[in-house]
Protein backbone atom coordinates (compact mmCIF):
# COMPACT_ATOMS: atom_id res chain seq x y z
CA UNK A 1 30.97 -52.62 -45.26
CA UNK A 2 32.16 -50.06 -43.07
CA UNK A 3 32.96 -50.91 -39.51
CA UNK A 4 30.30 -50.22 -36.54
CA UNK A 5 33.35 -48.65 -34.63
CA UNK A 6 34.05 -46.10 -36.68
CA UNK A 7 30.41 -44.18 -36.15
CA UNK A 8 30.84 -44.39 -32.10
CA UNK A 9 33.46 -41.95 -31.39
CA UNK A 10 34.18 -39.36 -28.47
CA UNK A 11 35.87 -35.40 -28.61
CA UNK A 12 39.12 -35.65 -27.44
CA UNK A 13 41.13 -31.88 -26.17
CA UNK A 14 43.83 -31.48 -27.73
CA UNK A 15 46.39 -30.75 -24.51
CA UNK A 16 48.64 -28.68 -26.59
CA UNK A 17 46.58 -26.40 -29.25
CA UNK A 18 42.74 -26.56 -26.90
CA UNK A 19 40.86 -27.87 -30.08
CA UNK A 20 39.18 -31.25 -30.19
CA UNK A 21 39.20 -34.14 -32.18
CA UNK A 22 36.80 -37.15 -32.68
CA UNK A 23 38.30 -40.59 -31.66
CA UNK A 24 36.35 -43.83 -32.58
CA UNK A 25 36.32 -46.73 -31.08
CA UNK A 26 37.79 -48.11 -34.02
CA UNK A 27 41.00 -46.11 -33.80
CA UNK A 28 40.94 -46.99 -29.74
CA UNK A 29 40.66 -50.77 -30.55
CA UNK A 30 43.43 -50.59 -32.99
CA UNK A 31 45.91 -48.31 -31.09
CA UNK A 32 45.33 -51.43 -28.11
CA UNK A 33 46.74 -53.93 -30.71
CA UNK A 34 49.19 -52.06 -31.99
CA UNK A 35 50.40 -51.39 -28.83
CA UNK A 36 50.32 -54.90 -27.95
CA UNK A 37 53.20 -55.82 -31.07
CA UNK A 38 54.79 -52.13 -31.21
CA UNK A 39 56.17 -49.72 -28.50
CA UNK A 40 57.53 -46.42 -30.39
CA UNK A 41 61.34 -45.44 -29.72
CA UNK A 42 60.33 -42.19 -28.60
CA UNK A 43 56.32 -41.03 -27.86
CA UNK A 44 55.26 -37.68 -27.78
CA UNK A 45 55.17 -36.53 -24.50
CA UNK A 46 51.56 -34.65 -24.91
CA UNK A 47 49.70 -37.20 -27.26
CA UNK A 48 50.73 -40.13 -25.04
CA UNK A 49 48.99 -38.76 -22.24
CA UNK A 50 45.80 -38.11 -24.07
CA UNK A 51 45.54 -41.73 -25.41
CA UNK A 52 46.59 -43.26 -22.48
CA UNK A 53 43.30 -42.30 -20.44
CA UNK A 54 41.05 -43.20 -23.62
CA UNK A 55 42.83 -46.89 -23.96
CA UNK A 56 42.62 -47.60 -20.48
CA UNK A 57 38.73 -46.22 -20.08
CA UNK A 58 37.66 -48.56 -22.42
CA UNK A 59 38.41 -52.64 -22.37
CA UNK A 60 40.24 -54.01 -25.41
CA UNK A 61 38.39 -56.93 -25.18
CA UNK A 62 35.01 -55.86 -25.23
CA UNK A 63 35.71 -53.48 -28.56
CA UNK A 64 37.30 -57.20 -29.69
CA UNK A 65 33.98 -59.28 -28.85
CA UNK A 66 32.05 -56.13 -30.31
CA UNK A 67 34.69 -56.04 -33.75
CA UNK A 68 34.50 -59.86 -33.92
CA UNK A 69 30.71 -60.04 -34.13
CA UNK A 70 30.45 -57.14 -36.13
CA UNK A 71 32.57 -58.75 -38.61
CA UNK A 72 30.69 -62.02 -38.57
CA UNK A 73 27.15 -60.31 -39.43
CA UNK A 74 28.65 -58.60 -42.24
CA UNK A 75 30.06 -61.90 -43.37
CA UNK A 76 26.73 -63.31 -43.14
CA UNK A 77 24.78 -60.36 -44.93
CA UNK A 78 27.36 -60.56 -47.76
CA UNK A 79 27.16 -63.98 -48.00
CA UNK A 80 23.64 -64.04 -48.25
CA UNK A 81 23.46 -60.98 -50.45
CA UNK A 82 21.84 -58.62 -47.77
CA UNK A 83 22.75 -54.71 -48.71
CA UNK A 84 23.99 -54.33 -45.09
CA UNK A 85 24.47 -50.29 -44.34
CA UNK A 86 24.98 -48.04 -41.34
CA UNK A 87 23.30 -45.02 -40.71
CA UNK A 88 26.79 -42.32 -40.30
């Protein structure tokens, strides 16, 4: 089952080329945890920027509480063979 994060998402600019590009919540929530175990050598200078606002407008821990439960209904459907979907 595919995760609820993925479908909520917002356009990000692109600081360098002016385009945008969708980030979900799902990518937010796990660019927070890997930058909890993992700090890179050297970060791009213009894509650090960008992310940094996004990570620090939303809270890791309520895309955690929202990930967690998410997880534990899809458990439950599976478990009690409910064809769970999401409308993308």
């Amino acid at each position: 089952m595919d995760n609820l994060l993925r479908h909520a998402y917002v356009e990000q600019p692109c600081a360098t080329c002016g385009e945008s590009y969708r980030v979900t919540l799902y990518d937010v929530l796990l660019e927070h945890r890997v930058r909890q175990e993992w700090h890179p050598q050297r970060p791009c200078s213009s894509c650090a920027v960008e992310n940094t606002f996004l990570l620090g407008a939303i809270p890791t821990s309520a895309l955690d509480q929202i990930d967690r439960a998410w997880s534990e209904i899809v458990e439950t459907a599976r478990a009690r063979d409910i064809s769970l979907r999401t409308d993308a």
